[in-house]
Protein backbone atom coordinates (compact mmCIF):
# COMPACT_ATOMS: atom_id res chain seq x y z
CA UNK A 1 24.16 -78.05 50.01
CA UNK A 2 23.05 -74.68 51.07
CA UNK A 3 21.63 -74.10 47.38
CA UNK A 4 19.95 -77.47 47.32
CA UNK A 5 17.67 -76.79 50.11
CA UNK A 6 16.99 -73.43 49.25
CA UNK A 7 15.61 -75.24 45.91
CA UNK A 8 13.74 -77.99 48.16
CA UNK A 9 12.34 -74.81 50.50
CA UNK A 10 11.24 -73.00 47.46
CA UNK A 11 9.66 -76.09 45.86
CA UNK A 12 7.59 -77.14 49.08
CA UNK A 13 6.15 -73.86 49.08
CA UNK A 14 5.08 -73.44 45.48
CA UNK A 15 4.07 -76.77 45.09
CA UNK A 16 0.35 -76.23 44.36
CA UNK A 17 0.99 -73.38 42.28
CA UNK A 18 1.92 -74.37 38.86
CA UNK A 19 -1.48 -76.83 39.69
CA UNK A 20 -3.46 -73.72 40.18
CA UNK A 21 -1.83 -71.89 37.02
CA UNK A 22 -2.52 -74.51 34.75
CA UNK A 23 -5.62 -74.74 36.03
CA UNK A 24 -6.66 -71.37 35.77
CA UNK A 25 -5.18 -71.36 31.68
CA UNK A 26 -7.60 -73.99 31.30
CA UNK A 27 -11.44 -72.97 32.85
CA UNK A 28 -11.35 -70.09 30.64
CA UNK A 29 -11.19 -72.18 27.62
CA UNK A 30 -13.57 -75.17 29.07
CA UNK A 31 -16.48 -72.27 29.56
CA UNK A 32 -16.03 -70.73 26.37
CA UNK A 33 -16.32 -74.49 24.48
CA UNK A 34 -19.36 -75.01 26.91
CA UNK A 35 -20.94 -71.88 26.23
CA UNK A 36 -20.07 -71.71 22.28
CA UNK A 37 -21.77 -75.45 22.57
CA UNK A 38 -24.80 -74.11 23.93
CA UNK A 39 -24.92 -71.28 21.59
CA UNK A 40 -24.33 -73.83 18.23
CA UNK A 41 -26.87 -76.26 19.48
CA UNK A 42 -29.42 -73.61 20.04
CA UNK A 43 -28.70 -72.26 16.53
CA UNK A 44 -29.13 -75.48 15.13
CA UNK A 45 -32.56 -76.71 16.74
CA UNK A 46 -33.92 -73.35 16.56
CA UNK A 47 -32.30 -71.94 13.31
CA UNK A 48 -34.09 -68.86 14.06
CA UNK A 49 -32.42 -64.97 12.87
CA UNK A 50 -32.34 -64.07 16.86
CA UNK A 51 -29.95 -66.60 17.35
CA UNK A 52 -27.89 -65.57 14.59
CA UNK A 53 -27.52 -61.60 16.06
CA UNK A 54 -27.27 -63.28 19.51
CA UNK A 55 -24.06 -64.90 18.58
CA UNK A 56 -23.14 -62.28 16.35
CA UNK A 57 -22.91 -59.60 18.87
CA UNK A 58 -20.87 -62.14 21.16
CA UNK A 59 -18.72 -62.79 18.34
CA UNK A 60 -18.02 -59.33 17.53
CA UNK A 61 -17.30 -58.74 21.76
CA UNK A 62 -14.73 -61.03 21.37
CA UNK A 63 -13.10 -60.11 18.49
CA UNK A 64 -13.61 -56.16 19.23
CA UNK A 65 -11.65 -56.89 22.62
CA UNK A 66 -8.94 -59.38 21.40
CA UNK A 67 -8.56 -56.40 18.56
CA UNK A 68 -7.80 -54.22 21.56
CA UNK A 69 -5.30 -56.46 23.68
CA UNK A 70 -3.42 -56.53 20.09
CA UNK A 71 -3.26 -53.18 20.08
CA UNK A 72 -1.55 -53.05 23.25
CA UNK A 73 0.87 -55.71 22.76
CA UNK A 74 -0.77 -58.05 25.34
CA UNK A 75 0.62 -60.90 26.13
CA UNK A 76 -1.54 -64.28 25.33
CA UNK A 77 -2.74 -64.74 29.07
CA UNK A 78 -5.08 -61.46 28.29
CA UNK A 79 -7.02 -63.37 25.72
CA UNK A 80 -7.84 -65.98 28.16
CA UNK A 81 -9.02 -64.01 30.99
CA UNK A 82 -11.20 -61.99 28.45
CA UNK A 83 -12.93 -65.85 27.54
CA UNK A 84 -13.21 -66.16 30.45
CA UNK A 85 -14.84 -62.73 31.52
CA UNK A 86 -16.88 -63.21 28.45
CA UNK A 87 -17.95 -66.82 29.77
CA UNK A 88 -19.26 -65.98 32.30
CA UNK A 89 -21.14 -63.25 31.61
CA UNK A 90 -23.10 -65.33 29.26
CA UNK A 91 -23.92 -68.47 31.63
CA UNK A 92 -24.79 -65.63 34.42
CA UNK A 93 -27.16 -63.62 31.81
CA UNK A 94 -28.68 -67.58 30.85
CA UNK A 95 -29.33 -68.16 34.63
CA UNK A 96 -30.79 -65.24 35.36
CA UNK A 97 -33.07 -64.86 32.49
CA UNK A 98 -34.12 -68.75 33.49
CA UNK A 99 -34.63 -67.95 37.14
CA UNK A 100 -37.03 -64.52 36.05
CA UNK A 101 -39.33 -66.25 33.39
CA UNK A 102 -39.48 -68.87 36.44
CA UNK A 103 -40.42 -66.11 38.81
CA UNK A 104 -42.74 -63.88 36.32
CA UNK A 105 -40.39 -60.74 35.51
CA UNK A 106 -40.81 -61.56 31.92
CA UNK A 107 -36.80 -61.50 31.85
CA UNK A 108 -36.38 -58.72 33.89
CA UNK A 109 -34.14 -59.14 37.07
CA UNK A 110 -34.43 -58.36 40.39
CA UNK A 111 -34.10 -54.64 40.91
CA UNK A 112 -34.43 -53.35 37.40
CA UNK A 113 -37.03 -50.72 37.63
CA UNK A 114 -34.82 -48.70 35.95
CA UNK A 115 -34.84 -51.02 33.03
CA UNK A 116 -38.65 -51.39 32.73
CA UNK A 117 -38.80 -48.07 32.50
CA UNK A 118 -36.11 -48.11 29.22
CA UNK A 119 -38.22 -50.97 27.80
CA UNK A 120 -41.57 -49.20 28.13
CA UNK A 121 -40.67 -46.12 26.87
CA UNK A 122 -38.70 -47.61 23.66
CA UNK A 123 -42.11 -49.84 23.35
CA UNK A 124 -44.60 -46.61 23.70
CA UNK A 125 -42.28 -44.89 21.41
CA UNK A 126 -42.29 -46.82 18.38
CA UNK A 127 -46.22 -47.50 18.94
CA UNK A 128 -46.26 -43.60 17.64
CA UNK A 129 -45.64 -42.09 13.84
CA UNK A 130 -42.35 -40.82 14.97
CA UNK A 131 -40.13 -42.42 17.67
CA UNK A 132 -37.39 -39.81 17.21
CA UNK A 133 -39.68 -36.86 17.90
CA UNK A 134 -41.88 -38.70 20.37
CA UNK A 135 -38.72 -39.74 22.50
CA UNK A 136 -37.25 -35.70 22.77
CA UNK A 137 -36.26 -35.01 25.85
CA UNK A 138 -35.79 -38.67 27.04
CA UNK A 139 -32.63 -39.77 28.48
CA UNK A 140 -29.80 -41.04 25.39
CA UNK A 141 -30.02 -44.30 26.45
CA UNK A 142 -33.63 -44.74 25.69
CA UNK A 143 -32.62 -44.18 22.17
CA UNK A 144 -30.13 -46.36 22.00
CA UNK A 145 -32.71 -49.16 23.04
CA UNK A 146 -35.37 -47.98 20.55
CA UNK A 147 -32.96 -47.86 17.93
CA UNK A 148 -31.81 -51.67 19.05
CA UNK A 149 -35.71 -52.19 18.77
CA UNK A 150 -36.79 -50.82 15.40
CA UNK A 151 -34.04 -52.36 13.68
CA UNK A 152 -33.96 -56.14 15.46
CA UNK A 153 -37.78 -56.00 17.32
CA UNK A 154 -38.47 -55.57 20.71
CA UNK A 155 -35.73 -57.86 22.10
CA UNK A 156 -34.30 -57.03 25.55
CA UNK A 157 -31.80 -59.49 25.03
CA UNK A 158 -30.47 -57.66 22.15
CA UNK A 159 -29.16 -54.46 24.78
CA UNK A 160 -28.16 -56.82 26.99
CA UNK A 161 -25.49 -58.20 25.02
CA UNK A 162 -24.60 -55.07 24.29
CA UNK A 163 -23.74 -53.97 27.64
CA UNK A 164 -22.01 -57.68 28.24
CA UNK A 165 -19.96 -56.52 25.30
CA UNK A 166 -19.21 -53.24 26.75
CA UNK A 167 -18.41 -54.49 30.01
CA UNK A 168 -15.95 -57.30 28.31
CA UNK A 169 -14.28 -54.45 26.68
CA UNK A 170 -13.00 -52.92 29.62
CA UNK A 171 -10.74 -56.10 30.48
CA UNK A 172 -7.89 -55.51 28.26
CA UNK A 173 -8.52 -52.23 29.25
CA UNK A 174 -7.84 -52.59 33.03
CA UNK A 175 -5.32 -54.97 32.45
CA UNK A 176 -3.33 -52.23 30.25
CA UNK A 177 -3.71 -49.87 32.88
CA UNK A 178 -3.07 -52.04 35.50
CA UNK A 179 0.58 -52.65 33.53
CA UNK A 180 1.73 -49.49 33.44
CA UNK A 181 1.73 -49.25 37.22
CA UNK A 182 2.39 -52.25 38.55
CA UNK A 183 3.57 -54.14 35.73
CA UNK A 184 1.60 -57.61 34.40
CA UNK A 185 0.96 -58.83 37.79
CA UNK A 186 -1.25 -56.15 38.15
CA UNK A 187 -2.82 -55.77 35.27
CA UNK A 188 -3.57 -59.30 35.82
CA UNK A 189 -5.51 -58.91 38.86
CA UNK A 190 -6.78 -56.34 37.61
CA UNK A 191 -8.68 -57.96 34.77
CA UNK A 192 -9.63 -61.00 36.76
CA UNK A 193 -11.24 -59.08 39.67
CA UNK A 194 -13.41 -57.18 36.92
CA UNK A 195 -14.31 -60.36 35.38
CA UNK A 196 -15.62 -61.68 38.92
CA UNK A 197 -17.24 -58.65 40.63
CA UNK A 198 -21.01 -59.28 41.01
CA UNK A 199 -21.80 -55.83 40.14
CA UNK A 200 -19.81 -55.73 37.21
CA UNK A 201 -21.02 -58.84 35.94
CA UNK A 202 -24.70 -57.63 37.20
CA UNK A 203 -25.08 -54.60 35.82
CA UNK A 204 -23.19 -55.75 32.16
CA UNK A 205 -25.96 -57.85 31.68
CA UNK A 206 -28.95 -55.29 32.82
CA UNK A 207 -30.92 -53.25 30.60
CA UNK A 208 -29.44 -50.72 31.94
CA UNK A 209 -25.89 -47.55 30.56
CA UNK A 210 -23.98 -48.24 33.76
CA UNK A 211 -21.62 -50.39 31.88
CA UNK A 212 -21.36 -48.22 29.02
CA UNK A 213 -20.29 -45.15 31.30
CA UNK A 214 -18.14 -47.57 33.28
CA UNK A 215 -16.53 -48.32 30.01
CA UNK A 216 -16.43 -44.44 28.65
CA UNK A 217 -14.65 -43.59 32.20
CA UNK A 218 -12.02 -46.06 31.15
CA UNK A 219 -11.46 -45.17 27.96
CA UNK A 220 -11.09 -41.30 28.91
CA UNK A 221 -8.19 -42.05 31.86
CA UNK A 222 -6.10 -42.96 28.70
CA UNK A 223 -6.57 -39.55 27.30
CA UNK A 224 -6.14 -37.85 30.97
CA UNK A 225 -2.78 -39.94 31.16
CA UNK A 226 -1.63 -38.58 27.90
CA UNK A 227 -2.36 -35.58 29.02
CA UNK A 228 0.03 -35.92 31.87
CA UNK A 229 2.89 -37.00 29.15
CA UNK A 230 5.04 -35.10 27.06
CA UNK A 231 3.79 -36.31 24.06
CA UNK A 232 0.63 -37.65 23.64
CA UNK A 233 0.17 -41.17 21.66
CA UNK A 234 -2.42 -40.57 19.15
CA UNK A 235 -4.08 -44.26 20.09
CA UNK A 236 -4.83 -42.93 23.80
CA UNK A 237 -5.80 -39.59 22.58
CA UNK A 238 -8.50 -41.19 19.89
CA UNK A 239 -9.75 -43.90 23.09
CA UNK A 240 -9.81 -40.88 25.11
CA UNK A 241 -12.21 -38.99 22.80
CA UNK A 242 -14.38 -42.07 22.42
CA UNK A 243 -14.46 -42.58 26.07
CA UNK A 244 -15.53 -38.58 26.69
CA UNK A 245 -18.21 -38.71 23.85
CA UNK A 246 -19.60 -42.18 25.18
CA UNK A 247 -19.92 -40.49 28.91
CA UNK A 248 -21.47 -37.40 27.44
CA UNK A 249 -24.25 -39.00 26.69
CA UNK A 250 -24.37 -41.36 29.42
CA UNK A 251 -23.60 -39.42 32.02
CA UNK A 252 -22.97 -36.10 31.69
CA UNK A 253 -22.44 -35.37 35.30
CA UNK A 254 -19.21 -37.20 35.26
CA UNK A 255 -17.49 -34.64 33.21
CA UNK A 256 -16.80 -33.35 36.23
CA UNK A 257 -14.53 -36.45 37.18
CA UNK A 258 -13.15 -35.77 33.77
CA UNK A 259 -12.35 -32.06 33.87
CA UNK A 260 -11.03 -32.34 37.62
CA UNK A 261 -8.04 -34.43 37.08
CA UNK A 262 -7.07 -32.43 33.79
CA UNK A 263 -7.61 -28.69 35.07
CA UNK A 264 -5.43 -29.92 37.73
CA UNK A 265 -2.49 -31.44 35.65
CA UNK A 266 -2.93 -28.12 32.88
CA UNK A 267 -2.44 -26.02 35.78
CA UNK A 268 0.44 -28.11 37.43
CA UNK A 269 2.40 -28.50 33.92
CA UNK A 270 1.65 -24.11 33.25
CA UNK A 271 3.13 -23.26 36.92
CA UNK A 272 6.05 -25.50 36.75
CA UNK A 273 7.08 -24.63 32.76
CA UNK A 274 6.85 -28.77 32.14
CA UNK A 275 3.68 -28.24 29.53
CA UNK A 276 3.22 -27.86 25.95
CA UNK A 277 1.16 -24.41 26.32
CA UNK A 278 0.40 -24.38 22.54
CA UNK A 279 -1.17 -28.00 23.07
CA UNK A 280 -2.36 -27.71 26.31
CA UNK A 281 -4.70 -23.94 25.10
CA UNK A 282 -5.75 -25.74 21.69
CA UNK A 283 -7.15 -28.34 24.34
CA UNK A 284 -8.99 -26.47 26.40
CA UNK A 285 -10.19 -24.70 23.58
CA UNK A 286 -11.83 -27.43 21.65
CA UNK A 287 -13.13 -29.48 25.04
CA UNK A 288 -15.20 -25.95 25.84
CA UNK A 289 -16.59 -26.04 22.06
CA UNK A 290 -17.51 -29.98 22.21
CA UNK A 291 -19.25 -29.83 25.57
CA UNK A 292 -20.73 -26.82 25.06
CA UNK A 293 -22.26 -28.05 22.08
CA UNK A 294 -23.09 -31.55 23.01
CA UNK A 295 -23.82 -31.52 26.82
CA UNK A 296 -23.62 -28.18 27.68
CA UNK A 297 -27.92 -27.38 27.90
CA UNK A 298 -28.27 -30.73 29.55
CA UNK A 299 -26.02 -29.98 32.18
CA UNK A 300 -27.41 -26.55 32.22
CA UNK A 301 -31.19 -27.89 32.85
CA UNK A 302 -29.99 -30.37 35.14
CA UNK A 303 -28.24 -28.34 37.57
CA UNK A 304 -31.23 -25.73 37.72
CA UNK A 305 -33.29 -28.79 38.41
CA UNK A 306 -31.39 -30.01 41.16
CA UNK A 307 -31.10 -26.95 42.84
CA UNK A 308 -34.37 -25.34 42.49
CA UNK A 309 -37.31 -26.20 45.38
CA UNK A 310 -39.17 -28.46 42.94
CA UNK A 311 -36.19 -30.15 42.12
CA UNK A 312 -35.10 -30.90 45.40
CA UNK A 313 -38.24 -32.20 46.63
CA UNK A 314 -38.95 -34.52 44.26
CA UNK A 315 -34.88 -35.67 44.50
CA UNK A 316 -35.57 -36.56 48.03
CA UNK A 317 -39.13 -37.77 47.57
CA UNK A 318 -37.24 -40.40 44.95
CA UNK A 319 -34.32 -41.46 46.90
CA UNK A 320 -36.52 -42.17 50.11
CA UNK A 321 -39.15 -44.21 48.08
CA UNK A 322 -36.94 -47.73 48.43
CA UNK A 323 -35.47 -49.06 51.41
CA UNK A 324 -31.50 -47.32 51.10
CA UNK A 325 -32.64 -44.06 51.03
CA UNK A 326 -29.67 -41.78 52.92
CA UNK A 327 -32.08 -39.51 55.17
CA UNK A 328 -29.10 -37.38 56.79
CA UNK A 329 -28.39 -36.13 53.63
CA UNK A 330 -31.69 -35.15 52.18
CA UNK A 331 -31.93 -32.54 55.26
CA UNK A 332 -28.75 -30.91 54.34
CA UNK A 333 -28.93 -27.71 51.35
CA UNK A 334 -27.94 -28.90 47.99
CA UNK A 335 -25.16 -26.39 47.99
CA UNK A 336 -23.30 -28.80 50.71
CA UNK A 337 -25.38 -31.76 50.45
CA UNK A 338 -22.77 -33.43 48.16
CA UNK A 339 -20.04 -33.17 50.81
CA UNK A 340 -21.99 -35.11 53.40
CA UNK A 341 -22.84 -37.97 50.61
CA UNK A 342 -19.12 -38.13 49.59
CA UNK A 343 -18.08 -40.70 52.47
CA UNK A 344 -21.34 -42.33 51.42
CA UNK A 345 -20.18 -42.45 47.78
CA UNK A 346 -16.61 -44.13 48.87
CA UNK A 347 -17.52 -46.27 51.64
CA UNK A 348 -21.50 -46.72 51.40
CA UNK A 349 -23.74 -48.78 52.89
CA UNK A 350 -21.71 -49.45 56.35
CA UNK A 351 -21.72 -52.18 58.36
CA UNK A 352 -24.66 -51.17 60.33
CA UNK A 353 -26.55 -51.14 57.28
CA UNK A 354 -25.85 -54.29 55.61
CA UNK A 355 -29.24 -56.14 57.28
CA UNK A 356 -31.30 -53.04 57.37
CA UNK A 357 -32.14 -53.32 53.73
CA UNK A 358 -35.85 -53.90 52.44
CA UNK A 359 -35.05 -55.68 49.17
CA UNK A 360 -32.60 -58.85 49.63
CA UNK A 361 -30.87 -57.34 46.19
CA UNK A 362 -28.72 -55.07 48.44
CA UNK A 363 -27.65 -57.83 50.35
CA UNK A 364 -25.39 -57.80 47.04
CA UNK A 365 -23.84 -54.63 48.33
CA UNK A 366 -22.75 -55.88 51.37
CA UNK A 367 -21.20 -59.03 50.24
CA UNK A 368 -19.46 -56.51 47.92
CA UNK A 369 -18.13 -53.91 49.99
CA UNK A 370 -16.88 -56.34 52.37
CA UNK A 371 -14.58 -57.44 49.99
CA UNK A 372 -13.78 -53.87 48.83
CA UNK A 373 -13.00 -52.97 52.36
CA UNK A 374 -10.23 -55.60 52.03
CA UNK A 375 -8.92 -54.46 48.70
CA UNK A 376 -8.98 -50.77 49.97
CA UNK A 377 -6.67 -52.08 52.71
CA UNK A 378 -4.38 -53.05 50.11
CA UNK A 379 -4.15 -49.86 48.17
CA UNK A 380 -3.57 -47.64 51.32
CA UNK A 381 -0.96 -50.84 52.36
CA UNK A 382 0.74 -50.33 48.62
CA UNK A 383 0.16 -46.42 48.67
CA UNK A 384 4.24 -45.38 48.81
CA UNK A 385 4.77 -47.37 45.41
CA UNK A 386 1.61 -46.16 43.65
CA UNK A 387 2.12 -42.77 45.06
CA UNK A 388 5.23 -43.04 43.42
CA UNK A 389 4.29 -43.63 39.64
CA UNK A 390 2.51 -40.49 37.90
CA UNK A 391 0.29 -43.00 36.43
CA UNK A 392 -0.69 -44.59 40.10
CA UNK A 393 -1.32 -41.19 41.09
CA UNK A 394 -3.30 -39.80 38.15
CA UNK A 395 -5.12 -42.95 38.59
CA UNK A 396 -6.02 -41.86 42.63
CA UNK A 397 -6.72 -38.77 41.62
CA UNK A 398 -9.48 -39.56 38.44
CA UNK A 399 -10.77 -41.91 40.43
CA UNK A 400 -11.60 -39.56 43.74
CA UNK A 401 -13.09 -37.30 41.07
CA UNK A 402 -15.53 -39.73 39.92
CA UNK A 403 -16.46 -40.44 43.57
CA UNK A 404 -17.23 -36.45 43.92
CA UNK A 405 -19.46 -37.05 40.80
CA UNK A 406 -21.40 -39.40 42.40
CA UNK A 407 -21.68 -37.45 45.23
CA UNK A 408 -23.87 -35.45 43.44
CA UNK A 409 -26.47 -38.45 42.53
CA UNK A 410 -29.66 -39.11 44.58
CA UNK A 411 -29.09 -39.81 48.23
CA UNK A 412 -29.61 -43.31 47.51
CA UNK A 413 -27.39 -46.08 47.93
CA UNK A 414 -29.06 -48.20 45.86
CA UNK A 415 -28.39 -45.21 43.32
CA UNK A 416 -24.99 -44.94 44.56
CA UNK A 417 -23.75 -48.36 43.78
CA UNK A 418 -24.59 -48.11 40.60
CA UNK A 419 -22.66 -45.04 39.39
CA UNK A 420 -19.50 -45.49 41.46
CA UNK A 421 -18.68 -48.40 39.54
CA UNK A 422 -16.53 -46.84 37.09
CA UNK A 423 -14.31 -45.02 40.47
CA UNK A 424 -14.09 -48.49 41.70
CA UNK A 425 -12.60 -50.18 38.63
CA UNK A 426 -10.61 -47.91 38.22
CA UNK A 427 -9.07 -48.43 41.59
CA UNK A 428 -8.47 -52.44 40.61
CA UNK A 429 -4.96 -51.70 38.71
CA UNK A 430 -3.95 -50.11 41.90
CA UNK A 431 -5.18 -52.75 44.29
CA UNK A 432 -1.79 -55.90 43.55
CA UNK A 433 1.15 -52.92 43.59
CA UNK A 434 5.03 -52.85 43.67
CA UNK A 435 7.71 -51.68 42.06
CA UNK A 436 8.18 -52.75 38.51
CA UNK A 437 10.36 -52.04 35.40
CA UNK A 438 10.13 -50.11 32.40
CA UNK A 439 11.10 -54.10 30.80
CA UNK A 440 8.30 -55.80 32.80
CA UNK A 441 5.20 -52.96 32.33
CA UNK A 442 5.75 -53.88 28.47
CA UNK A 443 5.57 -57.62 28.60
């Protein structure tokens, strides 16, 4: 008797669950049809070679990312949430590009000056003889668009999907992460929460490297967490080099969210006689002769720039020209400046700020850290179980790094909310937390 309405108690609680399961298994699959309809019917009344990369490069996101949830042994609920991600990154990118024709942006969106800026200077550079000389000195990025240019035309929409595929990539990534600390649940809600953020999906779908650095940050934890292991797995190791190269040229300045986290573990494993010190030296040794090689001038120039008077001035001249420009911190020294921004780079813009912007796009930001002032709640409710996992705490740690990063952008929250995307999804494994077994982590 007892038993039976324990069942009946259980039952009348999770009666709308399965519902919402089964529901969830099946939007995934109803927007990829719709969108793969849309996408076959333009092919066919346009039957036009755009079309043709267009799909191609979704194609290739699909299969690049179920190629990775393979790889990790994921179960078959991964490949539906990255349909889904996928999805709706697509109708989102469709809408928008219809609302800014509709408006006169010429498919830009609201916001992107950055991106104009990309698009002009990739147009003005292949106008010249050369458009690898004429674009020295120009951010990476700007040559990844050219490139994208000279070989398909001068087709925004070509980046774009690039980035959508970049920012689809990360979802099997998340959810992996998210599994070795809280187990499937976790990586679950991980993945989902990625594939619904509006700056995620906003900036993935931009003309714009957020989402590739995003992605690079990502793929670089795996190699930190090896580090952290007694041996390290040669697939982390060779994401984790992928990840560091793709931030290199992204964003340089977030090596130092990549060398924090690792200095700190080398040092730990040296003091307490845990580390490999043969491993850990040939390490060091080689990530000193890649960045030194690669990044090491630009990081150079761009630290004399940012300190020198010129520099300076013209930082805070920028980061006051919009409406979010953080005017307490422009007075401060650059030597401490980026210790004032730091609560700006975690919790930025505050509630007093949410109506005081002058373009309605940071409305965006509100919305957003509304709901990220729940989820923090969460991770400081779940810290004992994440700050017992090395992997939960490795996590905290990379991800505090990459918010000291960011503390050294412009004093701009506009700029900030941008570039502390990749600290924030990194915090999403950590946000659904408890206790899990080796047995359940694997599945």
């Amino acid at each position: 008797m007892e038993k039976k309405n324990l069942r009946y108690k259980v039952g009348k609680l999770g009666v709308r669950m399965p519902i919402l399961i089964n529901l969830f298994k099946k939007v995934p699959w109803i927007l990829f049809m719709a969108v793969t309809a849309v996408a076959l019917g333009a092919f066919v009344a346009l039957s036009d070679m755009t079309i043709i990369v267009y799909f191609m490069i979704v194609l290739g996101t699909f299969l690049l990312s179920l190629f990775l949830s393979v790889l990790f042994k994921h179960p078959k609920s991964v490949v539906q949430i990255i349909l889904f991600s996928l999805s709706i990154r697509v109708f989102f990118m469709i809408l928008l590009k219809i609302y800014s024709y509709q408006a006169g942006m010429d498919g830009y969106y609201p916001g992107d000056a950055d991106a104009y800026a990309y698009h002009g200077d990739a147009l003005k550079a292949l106008s010249s003889n050369s458009w690898i000389q004429t674009l020295e000195g120009n951010l990476p990025y700007t040559f990844f668009i050219t490139f994208l240019y000279y070989n398909f035309g001068p087709d925004m929409n070509i980046p774009q999907l690039f980035n959508l595929g970049a920012s689809v990539l990360i979802v099997p990534l998340i959810y992996e992460l998210g599994n070795r600390v809280g187990g499937k649940n976790a990586g679950r809600t991980a993945a989902i929460l990625w594939s619904l953020f509006p700056s995620a999906i906003l900036w993935s779908i931009s003309l714009l490297k957020d989402t590739f650095t995003t992605l690079g940050m990502v793929l670089t934890l795996f190699l930190v967490l090896g580090i952290n292991e007694k041996k390290l797995n040669a697939r982390d190791a060779i994401l984790g080099i992928c990840g560091i190269v793709l931030v290199s040229y992204t964003r340089p300045q977030f090596l130092l969210a990549i060398a924090i986290p690792i200095l700190i573990m080398i040092a730990t494993q040296l003091l307490k006689g845990k580390g490999n010190f043969l491993r850990t030296s040939i390490f060091v040794i080689l990530s000193v002769i890649f960045f030194s090689l690669t990044t090491g001038d630009m990081i150079q120039s761009r630290l004399q720039e940012s300190t020198s008077t010129e520099g300076v001035e013209r930082t805070n001249e920028i980061a006051l020209s919009g409406g979010s420009g953080i005017e307490f911190v422009t007075i401060l020294p650059p030597a401490i400046r980026w210790i004032a921004q730091l609560p700006f780079s975690i919790f930025a813009p505050f509630p007093w700020q949410w109506l005081s912007f002058s373009q309605a796009i940071y409305y965006l930001t509100a919305l957003e850290m509304i709901i990220w002032y729940i989820l923090y709640y969460f991770i400081w409710k779940n810290r004992k179980f994440i700050l017992k996992s090395n992997t939960g705490k490795i996590i905290l740690l990379y991800s505090f790094s990459i918010f000291i990063a960011v503390s050294f952008s412009l004093p701009n929250i506009g700029s900030i909310y941008r570039y502390r995307l990749a600290a924030l999804t990194l915090l999403l494994p950590l946000v659904f937390n408890k206790p899990a077994s080796k047995e359940e982590r694997k599945e």
